[in-house]
C-alpha atoms as a PDB file:
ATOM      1  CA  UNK A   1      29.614 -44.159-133.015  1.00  0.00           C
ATOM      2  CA  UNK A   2      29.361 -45.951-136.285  1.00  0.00           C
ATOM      3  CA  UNK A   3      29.966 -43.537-139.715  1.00  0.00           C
ATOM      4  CA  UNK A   4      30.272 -43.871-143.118  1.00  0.00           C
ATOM      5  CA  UNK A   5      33.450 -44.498-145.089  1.00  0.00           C
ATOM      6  CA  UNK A   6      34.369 -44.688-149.201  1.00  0.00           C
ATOM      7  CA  UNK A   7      37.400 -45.431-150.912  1.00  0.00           C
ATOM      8  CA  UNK A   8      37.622 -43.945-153.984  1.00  0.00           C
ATOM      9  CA  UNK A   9      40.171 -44.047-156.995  1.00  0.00           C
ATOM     10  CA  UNK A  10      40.643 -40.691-158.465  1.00  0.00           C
ATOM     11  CA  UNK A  11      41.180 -39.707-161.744  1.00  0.00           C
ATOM     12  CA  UNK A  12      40.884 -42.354-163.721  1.00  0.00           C
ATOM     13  CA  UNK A  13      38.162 -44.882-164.762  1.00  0.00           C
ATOM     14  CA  UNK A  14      39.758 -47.861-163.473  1.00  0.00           C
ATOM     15  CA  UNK A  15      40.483 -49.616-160.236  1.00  0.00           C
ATOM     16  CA  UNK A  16      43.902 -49.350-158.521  1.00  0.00           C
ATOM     17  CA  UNK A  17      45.351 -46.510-160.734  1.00  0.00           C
ATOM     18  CA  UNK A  18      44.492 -42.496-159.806  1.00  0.00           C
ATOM     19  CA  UNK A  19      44.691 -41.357-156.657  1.00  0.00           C
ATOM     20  CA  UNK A  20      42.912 -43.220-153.793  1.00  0.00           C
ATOM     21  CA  UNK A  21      41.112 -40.881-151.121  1.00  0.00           C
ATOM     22  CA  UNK A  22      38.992 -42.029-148.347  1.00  0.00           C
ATOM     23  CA  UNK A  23      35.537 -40.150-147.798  1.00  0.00           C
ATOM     24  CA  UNK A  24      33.902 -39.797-144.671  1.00  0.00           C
ATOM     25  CA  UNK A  25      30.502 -37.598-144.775  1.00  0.00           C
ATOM     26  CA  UNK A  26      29.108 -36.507-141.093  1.00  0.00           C
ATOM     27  CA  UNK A  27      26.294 -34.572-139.651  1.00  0.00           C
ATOM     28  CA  UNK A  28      28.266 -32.177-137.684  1.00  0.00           C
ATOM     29  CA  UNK A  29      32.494 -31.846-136.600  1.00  0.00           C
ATOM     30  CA  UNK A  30      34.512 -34.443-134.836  1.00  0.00           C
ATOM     31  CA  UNK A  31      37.547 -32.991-133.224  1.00  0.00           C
ATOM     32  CA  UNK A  32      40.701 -31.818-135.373  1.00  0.00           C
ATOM     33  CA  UNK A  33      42.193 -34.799-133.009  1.00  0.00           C
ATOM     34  CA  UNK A  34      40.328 -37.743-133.832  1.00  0.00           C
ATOM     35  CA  UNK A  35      40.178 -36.662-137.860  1.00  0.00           C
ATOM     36  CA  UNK A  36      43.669 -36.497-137.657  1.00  0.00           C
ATOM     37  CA  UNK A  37      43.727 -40.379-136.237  1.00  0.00           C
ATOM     38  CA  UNK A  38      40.881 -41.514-138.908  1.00  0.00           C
ATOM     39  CA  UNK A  39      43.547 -39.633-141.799  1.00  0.00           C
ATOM     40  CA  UNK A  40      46.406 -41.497-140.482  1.00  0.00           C
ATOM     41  CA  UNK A  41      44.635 -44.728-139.561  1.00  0.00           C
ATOM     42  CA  UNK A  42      43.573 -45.127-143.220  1.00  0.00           C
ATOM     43  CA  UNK A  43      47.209 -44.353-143.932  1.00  0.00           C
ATOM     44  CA  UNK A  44      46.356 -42.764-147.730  1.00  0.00           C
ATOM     45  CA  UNK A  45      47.818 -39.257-149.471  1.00  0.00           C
ATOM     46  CA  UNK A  46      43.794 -38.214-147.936  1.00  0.00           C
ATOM     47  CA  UNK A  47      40.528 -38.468-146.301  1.00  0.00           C
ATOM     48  CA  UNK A  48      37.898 -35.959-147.089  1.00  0.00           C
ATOM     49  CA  UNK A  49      35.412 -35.057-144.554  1.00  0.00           C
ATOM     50  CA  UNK A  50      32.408 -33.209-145.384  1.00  0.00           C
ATOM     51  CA  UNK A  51      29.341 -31.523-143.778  1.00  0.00           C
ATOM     52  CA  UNK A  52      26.368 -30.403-145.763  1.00  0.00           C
ATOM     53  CA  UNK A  53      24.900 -26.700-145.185  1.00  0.00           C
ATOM     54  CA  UNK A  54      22.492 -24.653-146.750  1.00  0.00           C
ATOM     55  CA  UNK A  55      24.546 -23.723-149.401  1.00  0.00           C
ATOM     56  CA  UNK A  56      26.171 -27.438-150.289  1.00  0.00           C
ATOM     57  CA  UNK A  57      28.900 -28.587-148.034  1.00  0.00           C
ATOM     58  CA  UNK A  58      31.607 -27.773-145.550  1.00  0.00           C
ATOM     59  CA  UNK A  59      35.334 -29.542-146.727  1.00  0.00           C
ATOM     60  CA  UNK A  60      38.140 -30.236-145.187  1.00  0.00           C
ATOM     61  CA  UNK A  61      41.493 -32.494-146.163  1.00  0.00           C
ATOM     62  CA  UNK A  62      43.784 -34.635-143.746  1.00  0.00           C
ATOM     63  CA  UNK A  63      46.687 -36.425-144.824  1.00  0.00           C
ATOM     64  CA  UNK A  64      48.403 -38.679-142.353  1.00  0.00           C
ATOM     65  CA  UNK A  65      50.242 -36.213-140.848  1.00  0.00           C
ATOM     66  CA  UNK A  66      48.525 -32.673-141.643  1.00  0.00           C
ATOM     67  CA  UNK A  67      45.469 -30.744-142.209  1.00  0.00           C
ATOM     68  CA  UNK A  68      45.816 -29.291-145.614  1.00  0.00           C
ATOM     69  CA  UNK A  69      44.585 -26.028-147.224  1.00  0.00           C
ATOM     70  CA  UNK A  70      43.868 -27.699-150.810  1.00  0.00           C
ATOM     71  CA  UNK A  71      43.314 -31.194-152.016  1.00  0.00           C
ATOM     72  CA  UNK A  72      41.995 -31.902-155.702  1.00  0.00           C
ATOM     73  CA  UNK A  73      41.630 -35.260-155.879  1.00  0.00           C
ATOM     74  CA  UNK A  74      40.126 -35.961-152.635  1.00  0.00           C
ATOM     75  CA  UNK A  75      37.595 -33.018-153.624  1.00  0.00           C
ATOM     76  CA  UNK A  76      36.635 -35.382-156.769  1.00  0.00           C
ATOM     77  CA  UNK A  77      36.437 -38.192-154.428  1.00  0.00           C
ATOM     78  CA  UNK A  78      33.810 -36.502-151.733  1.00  0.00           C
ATOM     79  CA  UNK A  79      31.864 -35.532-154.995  1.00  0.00           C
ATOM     80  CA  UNK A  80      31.815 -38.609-156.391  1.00  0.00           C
ATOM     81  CA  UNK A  81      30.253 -39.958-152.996  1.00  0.00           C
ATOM     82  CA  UNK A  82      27.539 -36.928-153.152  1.00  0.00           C
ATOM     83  CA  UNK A  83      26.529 -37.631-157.033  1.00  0.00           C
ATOM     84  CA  UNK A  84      26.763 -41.006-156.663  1.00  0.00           C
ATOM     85  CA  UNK A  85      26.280 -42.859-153.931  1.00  0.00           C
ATOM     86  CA  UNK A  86      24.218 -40.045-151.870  1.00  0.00           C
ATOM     87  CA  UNK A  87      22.227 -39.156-155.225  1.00  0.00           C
ATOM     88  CA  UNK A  88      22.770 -35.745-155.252  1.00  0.00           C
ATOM     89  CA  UNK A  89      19.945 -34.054-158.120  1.00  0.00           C
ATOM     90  CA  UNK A  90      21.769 -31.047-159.075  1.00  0.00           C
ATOM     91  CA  UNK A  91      24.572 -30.929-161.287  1.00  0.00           C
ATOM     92  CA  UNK A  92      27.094 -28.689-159.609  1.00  0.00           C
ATOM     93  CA  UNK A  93      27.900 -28.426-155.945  1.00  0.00           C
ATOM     94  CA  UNK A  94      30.095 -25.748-153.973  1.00  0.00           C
ATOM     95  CA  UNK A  95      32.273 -26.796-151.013  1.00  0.00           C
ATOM     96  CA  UNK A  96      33.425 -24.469-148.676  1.00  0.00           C
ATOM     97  CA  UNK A  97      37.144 -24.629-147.542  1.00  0.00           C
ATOM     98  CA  UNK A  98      40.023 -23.148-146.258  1.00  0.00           C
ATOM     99  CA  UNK A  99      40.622 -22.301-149.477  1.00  0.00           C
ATOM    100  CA  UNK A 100      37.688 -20.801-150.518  1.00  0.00           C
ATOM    101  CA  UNK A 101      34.267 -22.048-152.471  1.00  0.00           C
ATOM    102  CA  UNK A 102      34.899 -24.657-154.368  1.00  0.00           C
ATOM    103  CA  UNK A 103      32.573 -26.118-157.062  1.00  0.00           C
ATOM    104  CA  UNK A 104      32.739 -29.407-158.778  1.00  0.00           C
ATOM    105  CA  UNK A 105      30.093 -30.330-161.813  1.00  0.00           C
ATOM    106  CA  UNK A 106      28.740 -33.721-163.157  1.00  0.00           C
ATOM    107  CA  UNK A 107      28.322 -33.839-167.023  1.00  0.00           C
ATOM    108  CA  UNK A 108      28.111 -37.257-168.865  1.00  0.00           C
ATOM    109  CA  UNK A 109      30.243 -39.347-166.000  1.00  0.00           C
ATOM    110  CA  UNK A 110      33.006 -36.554-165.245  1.00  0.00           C
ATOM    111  CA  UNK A 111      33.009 -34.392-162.867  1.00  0.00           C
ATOM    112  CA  UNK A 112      35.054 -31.000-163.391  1.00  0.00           C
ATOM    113  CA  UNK A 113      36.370 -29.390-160.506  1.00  0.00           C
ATOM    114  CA  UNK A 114      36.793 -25.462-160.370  1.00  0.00           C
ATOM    115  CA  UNK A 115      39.938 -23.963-158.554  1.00  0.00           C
ATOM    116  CA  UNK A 116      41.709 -20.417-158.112  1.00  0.00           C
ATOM    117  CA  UNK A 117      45.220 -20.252-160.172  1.00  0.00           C
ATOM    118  CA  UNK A 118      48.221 -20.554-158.181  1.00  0.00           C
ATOM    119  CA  UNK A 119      50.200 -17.078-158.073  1.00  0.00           C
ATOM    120  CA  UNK A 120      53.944 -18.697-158.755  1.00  0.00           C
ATOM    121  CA  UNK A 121      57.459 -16.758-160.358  1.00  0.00           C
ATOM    122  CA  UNK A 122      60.741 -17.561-160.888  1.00  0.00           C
ATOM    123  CA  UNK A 123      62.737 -18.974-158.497  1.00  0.00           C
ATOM    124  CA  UNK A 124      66.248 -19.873-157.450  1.00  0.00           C
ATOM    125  CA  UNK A 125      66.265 -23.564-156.754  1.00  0.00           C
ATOM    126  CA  UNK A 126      67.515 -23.727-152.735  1.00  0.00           C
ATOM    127  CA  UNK A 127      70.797 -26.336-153.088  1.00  0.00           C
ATOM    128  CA  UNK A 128      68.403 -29.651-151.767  1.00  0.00           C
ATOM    129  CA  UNK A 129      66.600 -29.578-154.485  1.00  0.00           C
ATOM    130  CA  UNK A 130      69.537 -29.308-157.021  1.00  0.00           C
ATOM    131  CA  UNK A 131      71.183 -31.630-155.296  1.00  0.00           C
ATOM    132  CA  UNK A 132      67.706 -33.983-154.739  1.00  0.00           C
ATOM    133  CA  UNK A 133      66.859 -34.350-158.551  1.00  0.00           C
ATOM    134  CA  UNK A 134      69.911 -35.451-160.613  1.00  0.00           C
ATOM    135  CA  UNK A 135      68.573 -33.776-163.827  1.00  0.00           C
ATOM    136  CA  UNK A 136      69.056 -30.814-165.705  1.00  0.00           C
ATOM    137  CA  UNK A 137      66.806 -28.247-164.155  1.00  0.00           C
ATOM    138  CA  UNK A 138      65.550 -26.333-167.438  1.00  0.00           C
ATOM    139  CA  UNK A 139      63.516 -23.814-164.964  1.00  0.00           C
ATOM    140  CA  UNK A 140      62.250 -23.504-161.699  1.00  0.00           C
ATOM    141  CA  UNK A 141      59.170 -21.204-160.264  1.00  0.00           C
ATOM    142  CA  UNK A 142      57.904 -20.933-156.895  1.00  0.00           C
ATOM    143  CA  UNK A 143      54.083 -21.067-156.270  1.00  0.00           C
ATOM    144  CA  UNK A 144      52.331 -20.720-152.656  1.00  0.00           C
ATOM    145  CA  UNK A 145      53.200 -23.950-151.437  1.00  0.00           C
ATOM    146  CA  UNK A 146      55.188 -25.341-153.895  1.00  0.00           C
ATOM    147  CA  UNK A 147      57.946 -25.300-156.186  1.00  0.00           C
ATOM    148  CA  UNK A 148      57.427 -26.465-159.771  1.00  0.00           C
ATOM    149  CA  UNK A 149      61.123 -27.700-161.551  1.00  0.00           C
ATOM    150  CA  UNK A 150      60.468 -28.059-165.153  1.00  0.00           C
ATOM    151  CA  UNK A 151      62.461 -30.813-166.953  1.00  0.00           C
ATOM    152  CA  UNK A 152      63.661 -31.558-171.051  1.00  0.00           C
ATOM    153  CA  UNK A 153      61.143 -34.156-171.657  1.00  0.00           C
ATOM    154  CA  UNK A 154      58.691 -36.351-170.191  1.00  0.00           C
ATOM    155  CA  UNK A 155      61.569 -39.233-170.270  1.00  0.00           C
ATOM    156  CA  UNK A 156      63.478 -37.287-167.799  1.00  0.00           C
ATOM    157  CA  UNK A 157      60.141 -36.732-165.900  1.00  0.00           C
ATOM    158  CA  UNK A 158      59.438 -40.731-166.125  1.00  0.00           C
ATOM    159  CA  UNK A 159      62.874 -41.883-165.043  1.00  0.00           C
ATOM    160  CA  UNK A 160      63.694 -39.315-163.160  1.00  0.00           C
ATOM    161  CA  UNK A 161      66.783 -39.842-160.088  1.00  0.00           C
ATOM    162  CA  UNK A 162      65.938 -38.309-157.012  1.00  0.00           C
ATOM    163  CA  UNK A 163      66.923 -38.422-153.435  1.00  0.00           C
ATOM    164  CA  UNK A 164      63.810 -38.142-150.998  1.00  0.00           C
ATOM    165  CA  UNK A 165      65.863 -37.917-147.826  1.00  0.00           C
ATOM    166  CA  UNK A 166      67.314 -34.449-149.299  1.00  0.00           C
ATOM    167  CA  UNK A 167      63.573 -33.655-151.050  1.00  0.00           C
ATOM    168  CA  UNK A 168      62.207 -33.621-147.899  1.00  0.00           C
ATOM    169  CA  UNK A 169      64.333 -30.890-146.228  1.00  0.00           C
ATOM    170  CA  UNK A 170      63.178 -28.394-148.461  1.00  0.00           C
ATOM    171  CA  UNK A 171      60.740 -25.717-147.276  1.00  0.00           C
ATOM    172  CA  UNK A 172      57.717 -26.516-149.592  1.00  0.00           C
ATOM    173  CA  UNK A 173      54.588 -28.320-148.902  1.00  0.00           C
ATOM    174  CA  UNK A 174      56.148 -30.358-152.366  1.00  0.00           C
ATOM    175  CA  UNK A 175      58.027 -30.508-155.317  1.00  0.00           C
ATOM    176  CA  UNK A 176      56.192 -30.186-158.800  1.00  0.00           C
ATOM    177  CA  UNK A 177      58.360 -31.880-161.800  1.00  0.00           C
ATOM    178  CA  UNK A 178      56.853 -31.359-165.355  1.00  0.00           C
ATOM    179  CA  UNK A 179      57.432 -31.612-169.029  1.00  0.00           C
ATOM    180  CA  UNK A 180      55.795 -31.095-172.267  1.00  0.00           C
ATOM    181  CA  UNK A 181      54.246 -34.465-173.056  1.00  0.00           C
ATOM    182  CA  UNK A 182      54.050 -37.179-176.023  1.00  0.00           C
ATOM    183  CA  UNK A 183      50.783 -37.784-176.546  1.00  0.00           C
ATOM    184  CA  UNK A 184      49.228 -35.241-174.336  1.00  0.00           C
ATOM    185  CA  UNK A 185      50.114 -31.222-173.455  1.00  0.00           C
ATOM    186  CA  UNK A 186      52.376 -32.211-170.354  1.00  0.00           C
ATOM    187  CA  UNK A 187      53.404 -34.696-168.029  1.00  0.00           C
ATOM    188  CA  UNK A 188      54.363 -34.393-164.058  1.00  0.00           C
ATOM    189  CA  UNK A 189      54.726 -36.183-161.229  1.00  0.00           C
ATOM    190  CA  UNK A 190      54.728 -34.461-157.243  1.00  0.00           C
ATOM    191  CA  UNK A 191      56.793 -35.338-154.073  1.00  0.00           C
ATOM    192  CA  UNK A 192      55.260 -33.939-151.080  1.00  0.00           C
ATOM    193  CA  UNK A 193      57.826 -36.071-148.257  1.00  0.00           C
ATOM    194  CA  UNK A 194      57.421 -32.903-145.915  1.00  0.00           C
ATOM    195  CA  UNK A 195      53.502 -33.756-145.806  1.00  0.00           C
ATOM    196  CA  UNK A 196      53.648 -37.398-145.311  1.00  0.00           C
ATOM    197  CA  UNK A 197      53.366 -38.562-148.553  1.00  0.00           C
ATOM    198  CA  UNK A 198      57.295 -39.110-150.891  1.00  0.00           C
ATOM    199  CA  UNK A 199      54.816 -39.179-154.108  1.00  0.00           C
ATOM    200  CA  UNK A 200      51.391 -38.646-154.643  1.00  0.00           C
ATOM    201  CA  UNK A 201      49.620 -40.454-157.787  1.00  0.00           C
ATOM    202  CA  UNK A 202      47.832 -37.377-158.848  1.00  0.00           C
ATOM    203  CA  UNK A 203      47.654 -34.726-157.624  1.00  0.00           C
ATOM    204  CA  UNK A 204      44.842 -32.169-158.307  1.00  0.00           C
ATOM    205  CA  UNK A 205      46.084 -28.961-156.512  1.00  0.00           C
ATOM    206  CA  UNK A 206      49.518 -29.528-158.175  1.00  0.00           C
ATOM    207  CA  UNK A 207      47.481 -28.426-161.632  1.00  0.00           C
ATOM    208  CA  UNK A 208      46.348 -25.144-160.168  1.00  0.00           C
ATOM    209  CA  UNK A 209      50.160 -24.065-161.349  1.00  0.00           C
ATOM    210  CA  UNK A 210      50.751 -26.364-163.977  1.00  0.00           C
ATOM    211  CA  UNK A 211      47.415 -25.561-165.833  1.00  0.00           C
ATOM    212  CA  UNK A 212      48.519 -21.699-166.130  1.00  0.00           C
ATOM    213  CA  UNK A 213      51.981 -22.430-166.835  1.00  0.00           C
ATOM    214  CA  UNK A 214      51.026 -24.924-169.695  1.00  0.00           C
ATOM    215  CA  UNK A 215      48.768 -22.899-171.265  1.00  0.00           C
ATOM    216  CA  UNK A 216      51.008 -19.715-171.602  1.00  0.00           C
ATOM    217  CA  UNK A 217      53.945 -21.582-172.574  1.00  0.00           C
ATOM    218  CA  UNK A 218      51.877 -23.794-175.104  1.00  0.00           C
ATOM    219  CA  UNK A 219      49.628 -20.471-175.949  1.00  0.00           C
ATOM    220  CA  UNK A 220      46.289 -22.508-175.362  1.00  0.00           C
ATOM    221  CA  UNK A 221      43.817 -22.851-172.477  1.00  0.00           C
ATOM    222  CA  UNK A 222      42.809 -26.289-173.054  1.00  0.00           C
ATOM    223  CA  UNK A 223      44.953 -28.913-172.509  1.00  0.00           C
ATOM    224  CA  UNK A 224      45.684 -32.943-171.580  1.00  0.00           C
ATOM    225  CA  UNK A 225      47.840 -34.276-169.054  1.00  0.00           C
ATOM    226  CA  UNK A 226      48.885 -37.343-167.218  1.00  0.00           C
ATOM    227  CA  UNK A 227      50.431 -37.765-163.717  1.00  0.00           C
ATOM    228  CA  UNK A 228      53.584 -40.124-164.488  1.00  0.00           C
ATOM    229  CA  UNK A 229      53.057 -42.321-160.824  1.00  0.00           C
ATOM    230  CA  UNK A 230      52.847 -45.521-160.858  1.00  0.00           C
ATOM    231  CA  UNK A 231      49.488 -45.461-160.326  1.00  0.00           C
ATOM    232  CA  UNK A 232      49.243 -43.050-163.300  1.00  0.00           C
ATOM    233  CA  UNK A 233      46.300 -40.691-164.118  1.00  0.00           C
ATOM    234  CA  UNK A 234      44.444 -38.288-166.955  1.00  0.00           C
ATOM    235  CA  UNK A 235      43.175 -35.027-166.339  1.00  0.00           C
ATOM    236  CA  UNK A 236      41.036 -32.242-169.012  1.00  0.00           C
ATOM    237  CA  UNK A 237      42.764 -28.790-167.768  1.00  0.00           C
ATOM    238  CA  UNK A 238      41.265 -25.525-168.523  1.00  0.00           C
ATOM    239  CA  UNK A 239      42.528 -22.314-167.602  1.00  0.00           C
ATOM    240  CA  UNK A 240      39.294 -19.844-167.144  1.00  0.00           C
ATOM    241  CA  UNK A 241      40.830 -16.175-166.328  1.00  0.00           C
ATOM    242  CA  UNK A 242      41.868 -16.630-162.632  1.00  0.00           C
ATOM    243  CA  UNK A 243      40.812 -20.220-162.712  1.00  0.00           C
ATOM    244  CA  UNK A 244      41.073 -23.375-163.320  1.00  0.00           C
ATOM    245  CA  UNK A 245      38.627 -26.573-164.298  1.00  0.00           C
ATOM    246  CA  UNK A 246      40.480 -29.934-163.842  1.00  0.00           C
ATOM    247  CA  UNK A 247      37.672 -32.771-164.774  1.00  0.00           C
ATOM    248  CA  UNK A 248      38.476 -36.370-164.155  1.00  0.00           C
ATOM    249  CA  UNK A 249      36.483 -39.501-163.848  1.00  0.00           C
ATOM    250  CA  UNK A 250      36.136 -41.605-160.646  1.00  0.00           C
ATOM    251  CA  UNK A 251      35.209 -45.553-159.401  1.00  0.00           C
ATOM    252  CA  UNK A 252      34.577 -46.337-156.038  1.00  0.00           C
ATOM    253  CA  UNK A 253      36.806 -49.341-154.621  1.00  0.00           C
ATOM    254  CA  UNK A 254      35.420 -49.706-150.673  1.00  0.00           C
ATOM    255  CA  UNK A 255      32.494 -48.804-148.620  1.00  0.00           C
ATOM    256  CA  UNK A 256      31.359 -49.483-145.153  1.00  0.00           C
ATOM    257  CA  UNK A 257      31.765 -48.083-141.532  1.00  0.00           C
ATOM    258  CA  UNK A 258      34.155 -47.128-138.878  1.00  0.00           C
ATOM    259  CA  UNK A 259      33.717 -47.181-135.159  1.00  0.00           C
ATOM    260  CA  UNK A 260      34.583 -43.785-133.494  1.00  0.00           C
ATOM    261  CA  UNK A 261      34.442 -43.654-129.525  1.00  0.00           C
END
């Protein structure tokens, strides 16, 4: 059985920066199994497989290693293949998840993905992750799935010292490190080792807490950031009561097909 694949950089308007996610659109389920295999045969942070319904379309996230509740950049990606490439006509979509309906909306080239807030409170940092990041640890919260360590400035953030052998024992799907920003609202960078991925270019999900925390701490609901990878990326946050709107831009890098037995 052939299907469809995409490669597409996320967040960002240029090739080989953002996040890369693979897309793979289908008429109906394959097995948890064999998604698993396609995730960790295309060996990025993840692939996206969608369905379409009555309603718009069925989502789900693999990483390498996992299926995962919540995936923002990887969302962007699958929309960018429905607007796109499949020529959706509307203008906003709604994917159905484990986490919920999601809906992302096309306006002028960006596409502006709508998420619930993370629920996340102070924390006492478990000794791997003081031990893990060699930095003064100004605070530390804990959200569903993740702990968010907030750092002096986005120099510490950018040359940060960590050990990812110790990151990786601690019970979190990953490790959130942020700062206020020069030249936009804040700055972060996320590990996620105990997913499969030490760190992820950018990472949309990881904004569902940093959005809310930004925007109380900097007492405004719109606000800039940039993931501090390598790869790097820019995000418009929004936080909208309980929710939030990350937009980004997308380009495709790959398309073609995959042979499934």
């Amino acid at each position: 059985m052939k299907l469809p694949i995409y490669h597409v950089d996320a967040f960002t308007d240029k090739l080989f920066c953002g996040n890369p996610a693979a897309v793979v659109p289908l008429n109906e389920w394959l097995s948890d199994e064999t998604m698993l295999h396609i995730a960790a045969e295309n060996n990025l942070a993840e692939t996206a497989f969608y369905v379409k319904n009555e309603a718009g379309f069925d989502l789900r996230w693999f990483t390498p290693t996992i299926e995962v509740d919540l995936c923002g950049h990887a969302t962007l990606a699958a929309a960018y293949v429905i607007f796109n490439i499949q020529k959706e006509e509307r203008q906003q979509i709604s994917f159905f998840t484990r986490s919920g309906e999601l809906t992302v909306t096309l306006e002028y080239g960006w596409l502006t993905l709508n998420f619930p807030i993370d629920q996340y409170q102070i924390a006492v940092p478990p000794p791997a992750l003081v031990e893990s990041i060699n930095n003064n640890l100004a605070e530390v919260y804990k959200g569903k799935t993740d702990y968010l360590v907030v750092l002096d400035s986005e120099e510490d953030v950018k040359n940060l010292d960590f050990d990812i052998i110790v990151l990786s024992t601690i019970p979190a799907r990953g490790i959130i490190v942020t700062a206020a920003g020069e030249d936009v609202d804040f700055v972060s960078r996320f590990f996620a080792p105990q997913s499969g991925i030490d760190e992820d270019p950018v990472t949309g999900s990881a904004h569902t807490t940093l959005i809310p925390y930004w925007a109380e701490k900097l007492s405004k609901n719109i606000l800039t950031a940039k993931q501090l990878s390598k790869r790097g990326g820019y995000l418009k946050c929004e936080l909208a009561g309980d929710r939030v709107n990350i937009t980004g831009q997308a380009r495709l890098y790959l398309q073609g097909e995959i042979e499934v037995d």
